[in-house]
PDB file of N, CA and C in Angstrom:
ATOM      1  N   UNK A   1     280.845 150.660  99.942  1.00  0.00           N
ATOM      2  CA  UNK A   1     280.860 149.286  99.489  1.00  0.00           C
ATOM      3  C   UNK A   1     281.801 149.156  98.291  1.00  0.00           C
ATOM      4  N   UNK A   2     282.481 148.126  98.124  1.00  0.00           N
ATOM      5  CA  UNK A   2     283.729 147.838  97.410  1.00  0.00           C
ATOM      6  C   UNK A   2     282.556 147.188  96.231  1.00  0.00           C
ATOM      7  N   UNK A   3     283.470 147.892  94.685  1.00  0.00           N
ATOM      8  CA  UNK A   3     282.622 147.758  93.444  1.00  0.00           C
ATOM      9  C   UNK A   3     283.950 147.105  92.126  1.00  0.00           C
ATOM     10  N   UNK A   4     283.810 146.232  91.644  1.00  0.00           N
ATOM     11  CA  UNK A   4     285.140 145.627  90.934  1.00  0.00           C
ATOM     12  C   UNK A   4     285.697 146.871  89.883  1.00  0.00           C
ATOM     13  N   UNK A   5     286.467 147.515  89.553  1.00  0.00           N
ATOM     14  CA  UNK A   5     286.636 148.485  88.359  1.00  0.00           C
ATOM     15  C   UNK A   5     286.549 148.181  86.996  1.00  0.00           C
ATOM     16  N   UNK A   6     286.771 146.261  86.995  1.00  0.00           N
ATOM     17  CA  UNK A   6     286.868 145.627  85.281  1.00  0.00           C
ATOM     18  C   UNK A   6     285.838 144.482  85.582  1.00  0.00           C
ATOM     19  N   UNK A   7     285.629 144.077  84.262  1.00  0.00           N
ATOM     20  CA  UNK A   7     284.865 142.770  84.177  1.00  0.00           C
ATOM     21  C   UNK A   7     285.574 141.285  84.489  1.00  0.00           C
ATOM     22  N   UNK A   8     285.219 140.826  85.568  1.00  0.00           N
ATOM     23  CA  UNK A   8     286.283 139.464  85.805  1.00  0.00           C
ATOM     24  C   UNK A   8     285.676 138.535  84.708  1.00  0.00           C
ATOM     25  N   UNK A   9     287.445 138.299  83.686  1.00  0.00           N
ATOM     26  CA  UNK A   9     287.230 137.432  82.279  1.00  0.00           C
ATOM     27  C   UNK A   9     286.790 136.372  82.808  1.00  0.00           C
ATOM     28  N   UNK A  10     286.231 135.416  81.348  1.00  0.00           N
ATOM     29  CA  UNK A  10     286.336 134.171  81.316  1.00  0.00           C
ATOM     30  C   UNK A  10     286.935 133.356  81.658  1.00  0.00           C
ATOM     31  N   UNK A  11     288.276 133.462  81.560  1.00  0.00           N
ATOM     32  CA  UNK A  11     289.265 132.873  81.668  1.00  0.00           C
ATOM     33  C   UNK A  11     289.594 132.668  83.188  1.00  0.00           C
ATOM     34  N   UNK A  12     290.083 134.005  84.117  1.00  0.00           N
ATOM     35  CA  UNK A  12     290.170 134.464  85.422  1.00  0.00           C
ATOM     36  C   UNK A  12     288.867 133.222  86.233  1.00  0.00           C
ATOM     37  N   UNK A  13     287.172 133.362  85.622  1.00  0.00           N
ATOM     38  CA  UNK A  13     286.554 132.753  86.327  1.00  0.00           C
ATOM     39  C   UNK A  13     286.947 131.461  86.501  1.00  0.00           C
ATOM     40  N   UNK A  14     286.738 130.511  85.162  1.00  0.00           N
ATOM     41  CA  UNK A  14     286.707 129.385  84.926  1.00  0.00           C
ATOM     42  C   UNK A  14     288.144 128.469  85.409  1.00  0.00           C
ATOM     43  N   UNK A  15     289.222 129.699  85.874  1.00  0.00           N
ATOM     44  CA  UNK A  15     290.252 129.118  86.447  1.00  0.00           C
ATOM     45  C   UNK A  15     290.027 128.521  88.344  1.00  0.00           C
ATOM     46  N   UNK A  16     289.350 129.636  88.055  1.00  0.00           N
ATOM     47  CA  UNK A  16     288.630 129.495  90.136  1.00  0.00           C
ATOM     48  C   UNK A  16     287.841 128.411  89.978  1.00  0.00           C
ATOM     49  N   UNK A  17     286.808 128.304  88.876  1.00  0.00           N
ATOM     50  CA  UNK A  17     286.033 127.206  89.539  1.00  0.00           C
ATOM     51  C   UNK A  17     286.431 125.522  89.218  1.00  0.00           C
ATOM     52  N   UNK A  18     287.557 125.625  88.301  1.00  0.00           N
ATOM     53  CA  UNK A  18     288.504 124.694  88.146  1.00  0.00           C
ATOM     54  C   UNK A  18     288.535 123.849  89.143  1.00  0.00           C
ATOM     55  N   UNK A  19     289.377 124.446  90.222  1.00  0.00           N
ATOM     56  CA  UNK A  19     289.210 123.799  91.425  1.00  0.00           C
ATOM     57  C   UNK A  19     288.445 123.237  92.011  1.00  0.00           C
ATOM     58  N   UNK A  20     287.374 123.580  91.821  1.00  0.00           N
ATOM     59  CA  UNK A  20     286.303 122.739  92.842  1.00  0.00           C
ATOM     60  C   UNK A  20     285.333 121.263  91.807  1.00  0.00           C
ATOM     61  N   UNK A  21     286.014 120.955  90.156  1.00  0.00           N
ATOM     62  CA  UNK A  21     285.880 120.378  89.331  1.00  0.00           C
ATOM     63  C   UNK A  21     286.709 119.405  89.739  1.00  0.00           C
ATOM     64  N   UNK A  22     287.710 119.558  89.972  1.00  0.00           N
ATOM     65  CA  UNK A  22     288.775 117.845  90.120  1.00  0.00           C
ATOM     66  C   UNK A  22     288.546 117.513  91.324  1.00  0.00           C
ATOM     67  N   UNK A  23     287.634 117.765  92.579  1.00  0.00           N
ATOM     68  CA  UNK A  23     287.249 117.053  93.760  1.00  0.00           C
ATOM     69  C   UNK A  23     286.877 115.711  93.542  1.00  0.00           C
ATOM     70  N   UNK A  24     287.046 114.985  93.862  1.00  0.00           N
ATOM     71  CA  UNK A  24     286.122 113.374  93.835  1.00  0.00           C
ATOM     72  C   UNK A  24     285.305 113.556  95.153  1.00  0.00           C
ATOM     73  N   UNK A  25     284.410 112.407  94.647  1.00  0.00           N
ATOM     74  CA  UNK A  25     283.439 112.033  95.598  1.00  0.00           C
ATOM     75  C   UNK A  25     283.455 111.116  96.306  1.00  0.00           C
ATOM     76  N   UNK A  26     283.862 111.801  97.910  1.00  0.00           N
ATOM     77  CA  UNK A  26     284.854 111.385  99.204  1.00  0.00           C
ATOM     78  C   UNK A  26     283.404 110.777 100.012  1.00  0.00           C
ATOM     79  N   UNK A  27     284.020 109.898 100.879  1.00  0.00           N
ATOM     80  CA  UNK A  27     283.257 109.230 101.732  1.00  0.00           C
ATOM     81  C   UNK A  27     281.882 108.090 101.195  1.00  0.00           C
ATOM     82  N   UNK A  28     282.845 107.256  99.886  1.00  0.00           N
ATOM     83  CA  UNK A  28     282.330 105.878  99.712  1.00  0.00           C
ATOM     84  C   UNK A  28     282.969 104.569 100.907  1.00  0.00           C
ATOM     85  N   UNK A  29     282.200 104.023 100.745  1.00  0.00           N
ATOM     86  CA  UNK A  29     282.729 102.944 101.471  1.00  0.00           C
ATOM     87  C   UNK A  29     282.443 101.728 100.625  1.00  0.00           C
ATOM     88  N   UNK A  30     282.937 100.310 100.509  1.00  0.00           N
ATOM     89  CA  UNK A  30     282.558  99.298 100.174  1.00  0.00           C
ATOM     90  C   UNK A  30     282.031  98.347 100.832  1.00  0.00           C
ATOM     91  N   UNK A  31     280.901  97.539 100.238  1.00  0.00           N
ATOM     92  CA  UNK A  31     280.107  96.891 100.292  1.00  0.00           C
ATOM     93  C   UNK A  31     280.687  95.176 101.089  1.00  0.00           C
ATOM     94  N   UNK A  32     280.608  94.986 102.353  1.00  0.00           N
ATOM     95  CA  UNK A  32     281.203  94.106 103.571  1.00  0.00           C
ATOM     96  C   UNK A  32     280.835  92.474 102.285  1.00  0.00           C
ATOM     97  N   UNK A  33     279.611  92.482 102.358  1.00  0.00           N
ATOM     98  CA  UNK A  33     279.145  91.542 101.037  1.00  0.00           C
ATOM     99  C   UNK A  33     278.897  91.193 100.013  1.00  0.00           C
ATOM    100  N   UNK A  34     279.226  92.067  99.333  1.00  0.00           N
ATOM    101  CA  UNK A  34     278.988  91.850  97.741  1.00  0.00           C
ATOM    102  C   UNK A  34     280.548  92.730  97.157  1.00  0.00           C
ATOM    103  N   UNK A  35     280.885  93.598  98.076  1.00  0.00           N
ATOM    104  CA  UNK A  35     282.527  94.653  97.782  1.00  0.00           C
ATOM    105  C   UNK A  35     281.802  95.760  96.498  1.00  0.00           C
ATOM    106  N   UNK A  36     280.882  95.935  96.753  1.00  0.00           N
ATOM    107  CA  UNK A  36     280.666  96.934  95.221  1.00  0.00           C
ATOM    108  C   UNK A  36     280.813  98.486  96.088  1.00  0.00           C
ATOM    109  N   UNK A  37     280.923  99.226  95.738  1.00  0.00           N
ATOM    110  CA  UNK A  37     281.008 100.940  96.438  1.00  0.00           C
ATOM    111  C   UNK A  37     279.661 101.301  96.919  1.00  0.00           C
ATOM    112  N   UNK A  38     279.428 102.213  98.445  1.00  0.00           N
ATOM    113  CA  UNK A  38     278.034 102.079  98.917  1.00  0.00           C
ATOM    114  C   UNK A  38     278.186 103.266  99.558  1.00  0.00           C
ATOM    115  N   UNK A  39     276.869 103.977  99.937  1.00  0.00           N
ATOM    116  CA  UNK A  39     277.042 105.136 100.874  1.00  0.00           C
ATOM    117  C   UNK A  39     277.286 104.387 102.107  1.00  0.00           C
ATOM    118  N   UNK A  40     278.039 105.166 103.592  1.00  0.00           N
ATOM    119  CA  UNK A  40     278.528 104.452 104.415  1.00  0.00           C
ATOM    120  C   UNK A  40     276.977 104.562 105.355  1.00  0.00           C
ATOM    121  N   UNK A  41     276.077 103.951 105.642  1.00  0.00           N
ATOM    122  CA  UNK A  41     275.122 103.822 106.920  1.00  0.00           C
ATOM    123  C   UNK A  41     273.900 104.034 106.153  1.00  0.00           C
ATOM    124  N   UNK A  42     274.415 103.002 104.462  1.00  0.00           N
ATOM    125  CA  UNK A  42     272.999 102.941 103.894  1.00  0.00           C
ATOM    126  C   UNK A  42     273.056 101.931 103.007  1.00  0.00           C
ATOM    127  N   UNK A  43     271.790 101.154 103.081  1.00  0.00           N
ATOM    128  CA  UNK A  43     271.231  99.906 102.276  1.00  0.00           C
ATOM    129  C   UNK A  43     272.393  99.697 101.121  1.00  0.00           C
ATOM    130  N   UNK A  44     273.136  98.759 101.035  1.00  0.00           N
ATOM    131  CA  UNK A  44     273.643  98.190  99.484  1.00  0.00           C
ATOM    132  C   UNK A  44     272.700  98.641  98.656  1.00  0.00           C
ATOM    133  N   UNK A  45     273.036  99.375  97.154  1.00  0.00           N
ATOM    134  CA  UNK A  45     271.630  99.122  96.486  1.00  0.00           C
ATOM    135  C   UNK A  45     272.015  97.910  95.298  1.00  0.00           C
ATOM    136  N   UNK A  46     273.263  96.908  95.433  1.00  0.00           N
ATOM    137  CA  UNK A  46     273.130  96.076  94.937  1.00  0.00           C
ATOM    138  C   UNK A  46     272.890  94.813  95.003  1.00  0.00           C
ATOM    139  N   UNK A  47     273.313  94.771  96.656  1.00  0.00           N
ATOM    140  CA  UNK A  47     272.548  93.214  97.199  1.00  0.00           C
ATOM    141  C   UNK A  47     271.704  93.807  98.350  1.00  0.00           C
ATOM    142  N   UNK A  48     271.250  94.997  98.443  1.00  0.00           N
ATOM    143  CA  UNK A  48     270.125  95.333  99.694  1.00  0.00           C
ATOM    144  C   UNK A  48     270.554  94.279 101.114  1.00  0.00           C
ATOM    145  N   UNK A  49     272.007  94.555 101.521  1.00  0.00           N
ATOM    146  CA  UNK A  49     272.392  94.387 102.686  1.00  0.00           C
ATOM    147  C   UNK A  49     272.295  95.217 103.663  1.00  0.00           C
ATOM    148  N   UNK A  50     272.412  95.127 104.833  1.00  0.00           N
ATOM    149  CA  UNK A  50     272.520  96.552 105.725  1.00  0.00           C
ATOM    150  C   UNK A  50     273.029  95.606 107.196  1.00  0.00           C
ATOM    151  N   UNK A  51     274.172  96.064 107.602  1.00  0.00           N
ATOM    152  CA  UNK A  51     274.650  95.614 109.089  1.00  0.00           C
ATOM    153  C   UNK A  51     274.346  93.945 109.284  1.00  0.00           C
ATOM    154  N   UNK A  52     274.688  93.435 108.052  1.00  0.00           N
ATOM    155  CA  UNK A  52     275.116  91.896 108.200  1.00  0.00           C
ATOM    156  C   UNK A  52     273.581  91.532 107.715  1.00  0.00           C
ATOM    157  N   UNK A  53     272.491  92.188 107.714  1.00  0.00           N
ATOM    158  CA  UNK A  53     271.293  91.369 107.602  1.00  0.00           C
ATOM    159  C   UNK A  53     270.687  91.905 106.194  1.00  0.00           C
ATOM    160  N   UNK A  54     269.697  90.710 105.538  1.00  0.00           N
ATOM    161  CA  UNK A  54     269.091  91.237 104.423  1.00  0.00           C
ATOM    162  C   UNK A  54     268.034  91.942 104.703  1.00  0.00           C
ATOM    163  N   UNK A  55     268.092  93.264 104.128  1.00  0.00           N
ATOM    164  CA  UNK A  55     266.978  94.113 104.380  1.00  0.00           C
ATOM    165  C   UNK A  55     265.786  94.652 103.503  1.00  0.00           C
ATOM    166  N   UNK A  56     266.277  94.578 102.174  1.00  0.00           N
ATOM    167  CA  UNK A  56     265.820  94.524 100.962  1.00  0.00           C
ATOM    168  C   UNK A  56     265.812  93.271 100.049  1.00  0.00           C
ATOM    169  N   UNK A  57     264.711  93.376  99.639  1.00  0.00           N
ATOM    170  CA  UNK A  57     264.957  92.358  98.395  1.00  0.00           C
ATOM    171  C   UNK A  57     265.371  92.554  97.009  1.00  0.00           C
ATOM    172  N   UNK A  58     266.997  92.525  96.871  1.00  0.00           N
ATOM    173  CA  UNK A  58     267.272  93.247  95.720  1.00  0.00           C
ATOM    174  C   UNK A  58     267.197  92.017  94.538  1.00  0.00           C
ATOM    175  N   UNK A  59     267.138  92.651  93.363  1.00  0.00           N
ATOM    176  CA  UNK A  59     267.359  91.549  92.087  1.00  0.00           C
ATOM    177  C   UNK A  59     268.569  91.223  91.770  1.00  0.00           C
TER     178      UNK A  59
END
């Protein structure tokens, strides 16, 4: 079994996980009635719309 010979720095790590830090958070969609940002195949949670009909009673 393969064993590292040095200690992987600080530096070395925090460069790897760098990458996976500037991702955004893919697969919003906007809101058909109100246009605010929504998960796609779930309730507005600002006007509690869903597929043209009111489904919630939001404030």
């Amino acid at each position: 079994m393969a064993v590292p010979k040095r200690k992987t720095s600080q530096a070395k790590t925090s460069s790897r996980k760098a990458a996976n830090m500037k991702k955004m958070a893919t697969g919003l969609s906007t809101c058909p009635k109100c246009h605010e940002p929504k998960l796609p195949h779930r309730v507005c949670p600002n006007c509690g719309y869903y597929d043209g009909k009111d489904v919630v009673n939001a404030e």
